[in-house]
Protein backbone atom coordinates (compact mmCIF):
# COMPACT_ATOMS: atom_id res chain seq x y z
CA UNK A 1 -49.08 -40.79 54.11
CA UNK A 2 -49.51 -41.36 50.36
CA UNK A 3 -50.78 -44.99 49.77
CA UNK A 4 -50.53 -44.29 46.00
CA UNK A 5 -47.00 -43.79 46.41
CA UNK A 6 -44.94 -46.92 48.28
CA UNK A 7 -41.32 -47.20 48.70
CA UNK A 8 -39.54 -49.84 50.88
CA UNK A 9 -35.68 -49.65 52.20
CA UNK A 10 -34.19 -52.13 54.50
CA UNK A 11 -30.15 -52.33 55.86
CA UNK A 12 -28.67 -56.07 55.77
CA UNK A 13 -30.98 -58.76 56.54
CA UNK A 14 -34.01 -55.95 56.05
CA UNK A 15 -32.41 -55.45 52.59
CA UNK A 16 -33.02 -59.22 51.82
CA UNK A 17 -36.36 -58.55 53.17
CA UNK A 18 -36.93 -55.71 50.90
CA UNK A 19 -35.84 -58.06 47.55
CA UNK A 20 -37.77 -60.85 48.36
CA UNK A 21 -40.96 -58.48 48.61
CA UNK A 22 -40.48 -56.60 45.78
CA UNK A 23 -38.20 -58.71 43.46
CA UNK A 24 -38.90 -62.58 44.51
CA UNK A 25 -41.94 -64.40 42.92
CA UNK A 26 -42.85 -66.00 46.74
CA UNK A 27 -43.50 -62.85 48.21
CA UNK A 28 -44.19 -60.09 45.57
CA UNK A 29 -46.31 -56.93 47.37
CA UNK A 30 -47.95 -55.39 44.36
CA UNK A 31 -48.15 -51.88 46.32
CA UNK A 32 -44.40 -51.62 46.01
CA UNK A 33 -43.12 -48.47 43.58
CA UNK A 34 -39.53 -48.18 44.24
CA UNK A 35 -37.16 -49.96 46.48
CA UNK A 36 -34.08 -48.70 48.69
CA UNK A 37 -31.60 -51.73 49.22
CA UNK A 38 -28.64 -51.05 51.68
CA UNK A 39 -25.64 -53.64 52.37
CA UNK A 40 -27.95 -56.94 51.41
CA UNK A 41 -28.60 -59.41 49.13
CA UNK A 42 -30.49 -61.93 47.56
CA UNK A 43 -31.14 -65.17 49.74
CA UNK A 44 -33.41 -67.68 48.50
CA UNK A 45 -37.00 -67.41 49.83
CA UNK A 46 -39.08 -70.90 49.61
CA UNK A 47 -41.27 -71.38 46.88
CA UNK A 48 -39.92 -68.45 44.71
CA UNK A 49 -37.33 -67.21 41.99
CA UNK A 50 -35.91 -63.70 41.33
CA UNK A 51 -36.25 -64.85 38.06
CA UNK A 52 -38.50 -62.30 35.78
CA UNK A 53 -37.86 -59.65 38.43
CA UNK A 54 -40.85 -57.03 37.88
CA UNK A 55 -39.18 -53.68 36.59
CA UNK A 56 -39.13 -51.70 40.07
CA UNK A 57 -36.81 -48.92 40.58
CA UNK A 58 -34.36 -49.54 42.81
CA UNK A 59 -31.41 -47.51 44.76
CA UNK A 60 -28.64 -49.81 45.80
CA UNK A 61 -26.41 -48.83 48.34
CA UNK A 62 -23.03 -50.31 49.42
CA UNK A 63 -19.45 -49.74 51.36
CA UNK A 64 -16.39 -51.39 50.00
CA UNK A 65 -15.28 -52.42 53.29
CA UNK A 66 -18.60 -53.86 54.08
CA UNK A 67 -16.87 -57.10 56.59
CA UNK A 68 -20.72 -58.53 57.05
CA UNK A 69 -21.81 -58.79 53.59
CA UNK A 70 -18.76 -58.20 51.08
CA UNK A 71 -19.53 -55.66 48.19
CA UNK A 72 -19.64 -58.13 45.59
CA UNK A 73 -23.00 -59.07 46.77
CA UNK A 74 -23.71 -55.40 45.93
CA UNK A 75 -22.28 -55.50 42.48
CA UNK A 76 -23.85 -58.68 42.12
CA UNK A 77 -27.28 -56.83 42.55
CA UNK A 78 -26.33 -54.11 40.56
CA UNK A 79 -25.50 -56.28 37.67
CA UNK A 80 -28.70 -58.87 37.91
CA UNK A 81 -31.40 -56.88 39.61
CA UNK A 82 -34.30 -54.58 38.94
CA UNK A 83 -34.02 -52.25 36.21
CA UNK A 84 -34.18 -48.90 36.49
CA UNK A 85 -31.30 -49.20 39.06
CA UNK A 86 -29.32 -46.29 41.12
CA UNK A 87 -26.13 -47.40 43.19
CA UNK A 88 -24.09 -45.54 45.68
CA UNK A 89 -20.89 -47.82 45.79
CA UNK A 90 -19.09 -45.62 49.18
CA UNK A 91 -15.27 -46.28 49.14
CA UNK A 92 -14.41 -47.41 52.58
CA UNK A 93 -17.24 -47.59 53.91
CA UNK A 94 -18.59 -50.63 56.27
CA UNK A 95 -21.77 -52.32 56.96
CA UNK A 96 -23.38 -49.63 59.26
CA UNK A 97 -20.46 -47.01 58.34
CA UNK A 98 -22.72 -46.64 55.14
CA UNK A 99 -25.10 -44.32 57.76
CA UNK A 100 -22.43 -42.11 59.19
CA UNK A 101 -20.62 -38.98 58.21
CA UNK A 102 -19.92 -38.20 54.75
CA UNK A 103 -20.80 -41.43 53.63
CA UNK A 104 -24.21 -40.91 55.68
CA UNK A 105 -24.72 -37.80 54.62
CA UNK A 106 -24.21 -39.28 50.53
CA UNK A 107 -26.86 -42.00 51.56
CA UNK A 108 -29.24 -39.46 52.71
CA UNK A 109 -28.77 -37.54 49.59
CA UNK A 110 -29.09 -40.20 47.27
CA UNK A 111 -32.06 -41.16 49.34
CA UNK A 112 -33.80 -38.05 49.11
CA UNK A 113 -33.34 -37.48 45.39
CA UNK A 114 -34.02 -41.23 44.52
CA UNK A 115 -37.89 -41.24 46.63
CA UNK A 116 -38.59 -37.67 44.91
CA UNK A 117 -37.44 -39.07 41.18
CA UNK A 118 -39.45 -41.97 41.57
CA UNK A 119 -42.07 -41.04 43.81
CA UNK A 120 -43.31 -37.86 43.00
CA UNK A 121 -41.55 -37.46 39.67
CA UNK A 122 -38.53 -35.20 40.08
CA UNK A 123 -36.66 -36.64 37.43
CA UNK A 124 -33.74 -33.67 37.57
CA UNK A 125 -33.61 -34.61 41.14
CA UNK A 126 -31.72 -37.95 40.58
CA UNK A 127 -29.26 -36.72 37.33
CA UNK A 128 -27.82 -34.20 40.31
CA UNK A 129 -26.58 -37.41 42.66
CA UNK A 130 -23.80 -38.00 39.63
CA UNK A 131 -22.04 -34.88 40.34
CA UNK A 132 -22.67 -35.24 43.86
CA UNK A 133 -21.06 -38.85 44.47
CA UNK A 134 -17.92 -37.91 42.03
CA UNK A 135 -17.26 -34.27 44.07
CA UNK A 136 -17.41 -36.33 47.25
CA UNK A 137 -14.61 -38.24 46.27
CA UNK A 138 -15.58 -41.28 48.02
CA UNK A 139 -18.27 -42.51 46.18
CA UNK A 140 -19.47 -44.15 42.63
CA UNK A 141 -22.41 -43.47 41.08
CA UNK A 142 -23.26 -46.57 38.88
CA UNK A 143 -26.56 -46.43 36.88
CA UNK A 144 -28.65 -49.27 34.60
CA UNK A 145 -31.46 -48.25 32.97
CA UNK A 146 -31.64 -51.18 30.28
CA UNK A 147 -30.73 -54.63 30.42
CA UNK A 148 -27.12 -55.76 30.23
């Protein structure tokens, strides 16, 4: 275990768990690097903002035929959210369906290169996930390094 080193990932309601402890002013955990968000999104936590967001990395990940939490909420997030920001947008995918064959085996990819990038500094490791998501023919690979 590296406790230098801290990355946090949560699916649905663990994803809104994961913003409002890295992104949301009640609940900030200062040990946080880099975050992995799947199928969430923001919810208001009491006593806090998302406002002035710290600058965490963060690797979004979302189906377009989410039915629990649509995939605007992920574009939402994409477009308002931490900065640097990776996101696997999975064409047809659902809420879990995000975890299971190609579209699981994209996640775990994007995964991978994202905590290597960003946790141990592998920087080529995340400009390979382009031509990954475009040969797979399923995904986008959407990425905001700057505000707007």
């Amino acid at each position: 275990i590296d406790l230098e080193n801290i990355a946090v990932g949560g699916h649905s309601l663990g994803g809104v768990t994961v913003l409002g402890a890295a992104y949301n002013s009640c609940c900030l955990d200062p040990r946080i690097d880099a975050t992995i968000q799947v199928s969430g999104g923001p919810l208001p936590f009491e006593g806090g903002t998302y406002e002035g967001d710290p600058e965490r990395p963060m690797l979004l990940v979302h189906g377009t035929a989410d039915e629990t939490v649509p995939i605007n909420v992920g574009d939402v997030v994409f477009d308002t959210f931490a900065i640097p920001i990776w996101y696997l947008r999975i064409e047809g995918a659902t809420h879990s369906g995000v975890f299971g064959g190609e579209a699981g085996e994209l996640f775990d990819e994007a995964s991978l290169a994202f905590l290597a990038a960003e946790l141990r500094g592998d920087d080529d490791a995340l400009e390979a996930m382009a031509g990954t998501a475009e040969a797979s023919g399923i995904a986008d690979w959407r990425v905001r390094t700057a505000a707007g």
